[in-house]
C-alpha atoms as a PDB file:
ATOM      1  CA  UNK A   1       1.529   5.282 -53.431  1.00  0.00           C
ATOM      2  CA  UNK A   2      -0.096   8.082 -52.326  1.00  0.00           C
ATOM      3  CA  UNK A   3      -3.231   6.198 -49.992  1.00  0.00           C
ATOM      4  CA  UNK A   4       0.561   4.416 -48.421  1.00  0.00           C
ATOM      5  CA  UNK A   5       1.576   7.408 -47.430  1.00  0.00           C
ATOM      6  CA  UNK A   6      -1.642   8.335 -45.816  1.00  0.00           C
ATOM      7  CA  UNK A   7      -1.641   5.382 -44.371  1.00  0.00           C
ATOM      8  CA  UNK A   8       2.071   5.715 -42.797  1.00  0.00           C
ATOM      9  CA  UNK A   9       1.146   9.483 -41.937  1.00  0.00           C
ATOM     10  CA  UNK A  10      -2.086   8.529 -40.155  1.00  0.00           C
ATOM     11  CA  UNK A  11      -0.694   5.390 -38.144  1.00  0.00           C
ATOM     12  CA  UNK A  12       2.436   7.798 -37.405  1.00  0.00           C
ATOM     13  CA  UNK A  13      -0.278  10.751 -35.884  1.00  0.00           C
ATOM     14  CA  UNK A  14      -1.657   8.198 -33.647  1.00  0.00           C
ATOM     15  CA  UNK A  15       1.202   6.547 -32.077  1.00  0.00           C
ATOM     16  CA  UNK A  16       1.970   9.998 -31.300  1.00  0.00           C
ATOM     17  CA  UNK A  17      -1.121  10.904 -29.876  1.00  0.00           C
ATOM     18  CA  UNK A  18      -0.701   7.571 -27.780  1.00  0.00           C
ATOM     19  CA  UNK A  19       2.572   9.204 -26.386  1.00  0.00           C
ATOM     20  CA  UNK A  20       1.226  12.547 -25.160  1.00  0.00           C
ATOM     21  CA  UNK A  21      -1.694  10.745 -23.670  1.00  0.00           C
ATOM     22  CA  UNK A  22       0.460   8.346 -21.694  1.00  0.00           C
ATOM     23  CA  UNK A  23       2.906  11.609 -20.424  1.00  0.00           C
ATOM     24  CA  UNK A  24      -0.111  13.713 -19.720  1.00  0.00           C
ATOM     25  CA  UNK A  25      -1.559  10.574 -17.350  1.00  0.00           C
ATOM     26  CA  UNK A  26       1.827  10.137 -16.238  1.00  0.00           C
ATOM     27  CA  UNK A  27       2.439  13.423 -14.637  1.00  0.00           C
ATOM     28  CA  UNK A  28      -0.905  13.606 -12.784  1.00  0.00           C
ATOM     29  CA  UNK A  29       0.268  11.338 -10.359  1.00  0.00           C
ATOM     30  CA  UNK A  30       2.122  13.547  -7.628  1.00  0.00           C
ATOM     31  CA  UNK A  31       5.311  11.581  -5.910  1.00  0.00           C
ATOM     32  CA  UNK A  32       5.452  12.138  -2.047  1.00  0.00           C
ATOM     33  CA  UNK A  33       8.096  10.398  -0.015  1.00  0.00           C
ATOM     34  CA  UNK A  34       7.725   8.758   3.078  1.00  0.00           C
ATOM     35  CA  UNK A  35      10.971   7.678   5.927  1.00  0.00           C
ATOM     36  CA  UNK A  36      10.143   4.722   7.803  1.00  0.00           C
ATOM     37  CA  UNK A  37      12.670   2.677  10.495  1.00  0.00           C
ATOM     38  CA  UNK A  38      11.591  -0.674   8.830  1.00  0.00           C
ATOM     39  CA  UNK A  39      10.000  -1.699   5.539  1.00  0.00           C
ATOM     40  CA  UNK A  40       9.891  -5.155   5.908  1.00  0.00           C
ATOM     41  CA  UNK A  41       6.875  -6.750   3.716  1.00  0.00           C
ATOM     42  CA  UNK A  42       6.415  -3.435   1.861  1.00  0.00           C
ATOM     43  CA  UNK A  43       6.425  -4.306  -2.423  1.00  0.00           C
ATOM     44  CA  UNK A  44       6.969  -2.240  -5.270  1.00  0.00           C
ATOM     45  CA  UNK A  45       2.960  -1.543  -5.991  1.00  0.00           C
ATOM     46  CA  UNK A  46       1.487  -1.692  -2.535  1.00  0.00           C
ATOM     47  CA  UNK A  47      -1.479  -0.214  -1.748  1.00  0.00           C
ATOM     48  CA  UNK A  48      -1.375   3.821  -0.050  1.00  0.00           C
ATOM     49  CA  UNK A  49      -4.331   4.499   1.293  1.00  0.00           C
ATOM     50  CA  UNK A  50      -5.769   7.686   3.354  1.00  0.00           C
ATOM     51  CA  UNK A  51      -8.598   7.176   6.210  1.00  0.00           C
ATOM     52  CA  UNK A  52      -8.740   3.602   4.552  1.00  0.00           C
ATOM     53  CA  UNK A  53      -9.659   5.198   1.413  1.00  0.00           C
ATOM     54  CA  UNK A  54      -7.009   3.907  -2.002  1.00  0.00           C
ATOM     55  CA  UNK A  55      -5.374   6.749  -3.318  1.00  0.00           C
ATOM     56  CA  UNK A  56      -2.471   5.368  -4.823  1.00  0.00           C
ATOM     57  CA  UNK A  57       0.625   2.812  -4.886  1.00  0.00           C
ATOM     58  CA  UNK A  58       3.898   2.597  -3.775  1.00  0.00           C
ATOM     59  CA  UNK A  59       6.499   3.751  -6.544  1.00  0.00           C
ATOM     60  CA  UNK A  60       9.768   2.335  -4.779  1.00  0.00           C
ATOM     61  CA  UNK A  61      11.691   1.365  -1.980  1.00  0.00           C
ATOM     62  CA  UNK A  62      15.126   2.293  -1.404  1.00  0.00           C
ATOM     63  CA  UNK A  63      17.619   2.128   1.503  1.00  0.00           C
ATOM     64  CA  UNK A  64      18.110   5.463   3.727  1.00  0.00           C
ATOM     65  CA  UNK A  65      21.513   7.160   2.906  1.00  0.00           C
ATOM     66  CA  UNK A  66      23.492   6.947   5.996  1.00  0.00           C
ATOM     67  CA  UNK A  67      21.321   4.433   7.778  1.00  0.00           C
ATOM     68  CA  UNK A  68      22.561   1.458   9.138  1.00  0.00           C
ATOM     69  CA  UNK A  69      19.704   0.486  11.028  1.00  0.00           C
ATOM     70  CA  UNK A  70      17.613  -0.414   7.744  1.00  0.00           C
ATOM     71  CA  UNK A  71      15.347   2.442   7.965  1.00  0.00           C
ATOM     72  CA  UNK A  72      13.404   2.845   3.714  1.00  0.00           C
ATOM     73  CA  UNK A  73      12.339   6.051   1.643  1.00  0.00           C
ATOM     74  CA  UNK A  74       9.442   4.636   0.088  1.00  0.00           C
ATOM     75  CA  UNK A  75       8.371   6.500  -2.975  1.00  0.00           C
ATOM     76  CA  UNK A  76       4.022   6.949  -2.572  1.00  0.00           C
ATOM     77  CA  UNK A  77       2.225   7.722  -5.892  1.00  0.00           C
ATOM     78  CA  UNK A  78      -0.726   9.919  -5.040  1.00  0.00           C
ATOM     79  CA  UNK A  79      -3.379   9.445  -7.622  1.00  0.00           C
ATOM     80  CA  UNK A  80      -6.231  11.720  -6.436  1.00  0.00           C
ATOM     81  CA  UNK A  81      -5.835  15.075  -7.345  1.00  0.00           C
ATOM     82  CA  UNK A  82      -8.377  16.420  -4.393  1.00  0.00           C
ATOM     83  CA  UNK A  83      -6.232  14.769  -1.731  1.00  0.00           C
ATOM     84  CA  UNK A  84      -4.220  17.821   0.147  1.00  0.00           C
ATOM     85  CA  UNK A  85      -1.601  16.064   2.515  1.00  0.00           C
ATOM     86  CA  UNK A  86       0.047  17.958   4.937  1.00  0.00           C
ATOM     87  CA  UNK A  87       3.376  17.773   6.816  1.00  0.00           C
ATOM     88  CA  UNK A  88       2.347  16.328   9.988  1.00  0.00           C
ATOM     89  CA  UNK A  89       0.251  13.870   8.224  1.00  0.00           C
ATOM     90  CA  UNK A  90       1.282  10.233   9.618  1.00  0.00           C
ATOM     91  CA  UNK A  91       2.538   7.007   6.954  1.00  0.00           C
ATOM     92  CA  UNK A  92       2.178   3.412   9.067  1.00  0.00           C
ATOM     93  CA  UNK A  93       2.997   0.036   7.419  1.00  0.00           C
ATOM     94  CA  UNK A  94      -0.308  -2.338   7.710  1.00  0.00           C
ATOM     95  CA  UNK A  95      -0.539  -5.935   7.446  1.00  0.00           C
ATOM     96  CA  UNK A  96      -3.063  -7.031   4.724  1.00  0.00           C
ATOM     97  CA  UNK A  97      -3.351 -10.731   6.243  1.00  0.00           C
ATOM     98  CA  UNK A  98      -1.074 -13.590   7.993  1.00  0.00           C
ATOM     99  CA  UNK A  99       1.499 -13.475   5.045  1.00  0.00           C
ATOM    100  CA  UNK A 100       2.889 -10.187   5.984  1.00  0.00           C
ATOM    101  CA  UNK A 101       2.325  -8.262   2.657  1.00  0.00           C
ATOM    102  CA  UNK A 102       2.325  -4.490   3.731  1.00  0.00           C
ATOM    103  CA  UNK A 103       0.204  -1.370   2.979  1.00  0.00           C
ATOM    104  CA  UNK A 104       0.737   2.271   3.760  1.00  0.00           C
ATOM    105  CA  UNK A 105      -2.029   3.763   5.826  1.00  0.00           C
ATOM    106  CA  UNK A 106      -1.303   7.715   6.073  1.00  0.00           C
ATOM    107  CA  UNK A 107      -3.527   8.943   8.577  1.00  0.00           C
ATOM    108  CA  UNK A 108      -3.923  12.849   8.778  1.00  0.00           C
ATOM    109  CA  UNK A 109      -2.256  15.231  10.990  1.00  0.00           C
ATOM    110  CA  UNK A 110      -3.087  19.082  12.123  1.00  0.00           C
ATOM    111  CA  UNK A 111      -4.957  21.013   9.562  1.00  0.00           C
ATOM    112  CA  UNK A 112      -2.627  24.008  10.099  1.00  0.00           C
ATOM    113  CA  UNK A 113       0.344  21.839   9.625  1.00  0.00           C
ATOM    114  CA  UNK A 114       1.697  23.501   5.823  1.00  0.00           C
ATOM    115  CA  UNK A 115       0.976  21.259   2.898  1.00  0.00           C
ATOM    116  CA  UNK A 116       3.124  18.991   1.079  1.00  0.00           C
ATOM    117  CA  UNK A 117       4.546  19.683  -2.496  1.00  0.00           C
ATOM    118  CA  UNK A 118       5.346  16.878  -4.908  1.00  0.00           C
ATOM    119  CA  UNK A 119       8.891  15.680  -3.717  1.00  0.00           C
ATOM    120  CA  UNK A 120       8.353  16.212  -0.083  1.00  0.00           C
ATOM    121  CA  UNK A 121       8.921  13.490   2.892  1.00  0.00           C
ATOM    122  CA  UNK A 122       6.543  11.986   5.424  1.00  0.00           C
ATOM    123  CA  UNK A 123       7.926  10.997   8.439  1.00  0.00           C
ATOM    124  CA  UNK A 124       6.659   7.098   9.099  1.00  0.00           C
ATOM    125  CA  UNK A 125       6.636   6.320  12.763  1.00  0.00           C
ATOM    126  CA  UNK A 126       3.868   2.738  13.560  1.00  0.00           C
ATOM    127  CA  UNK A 127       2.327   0.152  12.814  1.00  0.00           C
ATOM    128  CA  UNK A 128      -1.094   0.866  11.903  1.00  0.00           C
ATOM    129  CA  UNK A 129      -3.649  -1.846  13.542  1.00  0.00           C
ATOM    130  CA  UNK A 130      -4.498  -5.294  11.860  1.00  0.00           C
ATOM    131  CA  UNK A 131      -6.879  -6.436  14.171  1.00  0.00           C
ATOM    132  CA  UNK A 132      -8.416  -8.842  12.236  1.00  0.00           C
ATOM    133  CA  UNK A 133      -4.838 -10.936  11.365  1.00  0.00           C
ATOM    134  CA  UNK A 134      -3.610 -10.125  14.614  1.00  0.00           C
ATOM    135  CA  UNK A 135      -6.721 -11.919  16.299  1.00  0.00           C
ATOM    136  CA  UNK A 136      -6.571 -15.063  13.631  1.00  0.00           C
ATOM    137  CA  UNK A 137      -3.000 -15.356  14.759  1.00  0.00           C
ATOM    138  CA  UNK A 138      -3.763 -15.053  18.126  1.00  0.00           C
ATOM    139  CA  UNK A 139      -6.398 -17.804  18.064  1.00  0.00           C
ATOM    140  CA  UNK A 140      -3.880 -19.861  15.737  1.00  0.00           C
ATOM    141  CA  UNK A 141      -1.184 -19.775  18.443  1.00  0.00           C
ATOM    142  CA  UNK A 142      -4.115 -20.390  21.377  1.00  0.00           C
ATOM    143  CA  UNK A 143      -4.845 -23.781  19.659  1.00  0.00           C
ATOM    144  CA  UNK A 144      -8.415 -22.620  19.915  1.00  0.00           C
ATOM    145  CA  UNK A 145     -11.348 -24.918  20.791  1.00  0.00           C
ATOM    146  CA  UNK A 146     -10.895 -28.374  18.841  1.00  0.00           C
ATOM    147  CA  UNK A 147     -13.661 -30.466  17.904  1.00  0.00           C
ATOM    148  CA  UNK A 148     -13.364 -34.190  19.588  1.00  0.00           C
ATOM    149  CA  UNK A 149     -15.023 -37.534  18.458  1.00  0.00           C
ATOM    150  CA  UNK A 150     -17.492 -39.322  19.772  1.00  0.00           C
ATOM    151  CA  UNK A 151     -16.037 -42.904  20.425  1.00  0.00           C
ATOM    152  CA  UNK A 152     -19.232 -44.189  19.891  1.00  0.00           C
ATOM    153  CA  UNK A 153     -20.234 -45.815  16.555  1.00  0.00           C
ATOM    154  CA  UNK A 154     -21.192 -43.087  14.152  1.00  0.00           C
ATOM    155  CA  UNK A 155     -19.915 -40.415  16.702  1.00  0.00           C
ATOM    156  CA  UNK A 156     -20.575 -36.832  15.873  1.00  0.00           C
ATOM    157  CA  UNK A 157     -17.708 -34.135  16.427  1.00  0.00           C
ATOM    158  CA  UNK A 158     -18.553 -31.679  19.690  1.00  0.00           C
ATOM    159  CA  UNK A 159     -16.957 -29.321  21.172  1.00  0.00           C
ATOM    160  CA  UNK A 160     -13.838 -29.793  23.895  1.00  0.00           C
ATOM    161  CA  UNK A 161     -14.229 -27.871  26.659  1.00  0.00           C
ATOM    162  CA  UNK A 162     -12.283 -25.177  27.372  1.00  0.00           C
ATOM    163  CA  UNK A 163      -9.856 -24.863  30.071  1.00  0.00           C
END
């Protein structure tokens, strides 16, 4: 009875143990909140990222009170520690490809500008550059050059010219 009850005891320790470590991890990440006009593509667990660099997700996405133009708070989950954002630090929305799944590219402002506590709001303005989609796209639209057969037997494909 008694080896149970160590048993119980010891299994009850760490689940509790589990707990703590799960709040402890849970509290390092510091919530900043960022106003844009338009969310569209934005998801629940996008990436943030500073200077291109990942330093957390997105949390959430909710509707601006008193906005009827569809303007978002998005909730940003800061994972490093070492990152020190400021208020006139900039959030865009960036394409990551030709389905239109967004990221949140928070490019820095003026070092005097005062830093940001946990609960504070960003002020989202662009549309940080894709050039990469943007050019597929481009070329997609274009028709680009198209290979054309050779009518002769065993033709090989060469290039059209271009107009």
């Amino acid at each position: 009875m008694t080896r149970r009850l160590s048993l119980t005891l010891l299994a009850a320790a760490a689940l509790a143990a589990l707990v703590v470590a799960v709040a402890v991890r849970a509290r390092r990440v510091r919530e900043v909140l960022a106003v844009f006009p338009s969310a569209s593509g934005l998801r629940e667990g996008a990436p943030v990222t500073y200077l291109g660099a990942d330093v957390g997700t997105v949390g959430g996405i909710e509707r601006a009170r008193g906005s009827t133009a569809g303007a978002a708070v998005v909730h940003l989950r800061i994972r490093r520690r070492d990152l020190v954002l400021r208020t006139g630090d900039e959030p865009r929305l960036r394409t990551m490809g030709l389905l239109g799944d967004a990221a949140i590219d928070i490019r820095p402002g003026p070092l005097d500008a005062p830093r940001l506590e946990r609960g504070d709001t960003l002020r989202g303005g662009g549309v940080a550059a894709s050039p990469e989609p943007a050019r597929m796209l481009e070329a997609l639209m274009r028709g680009g050059p198209r290979p054309r057969r050779d009518s002769s037997p065993g033709g090989r494909a060469t290039q059209a010219p271009q107009p």
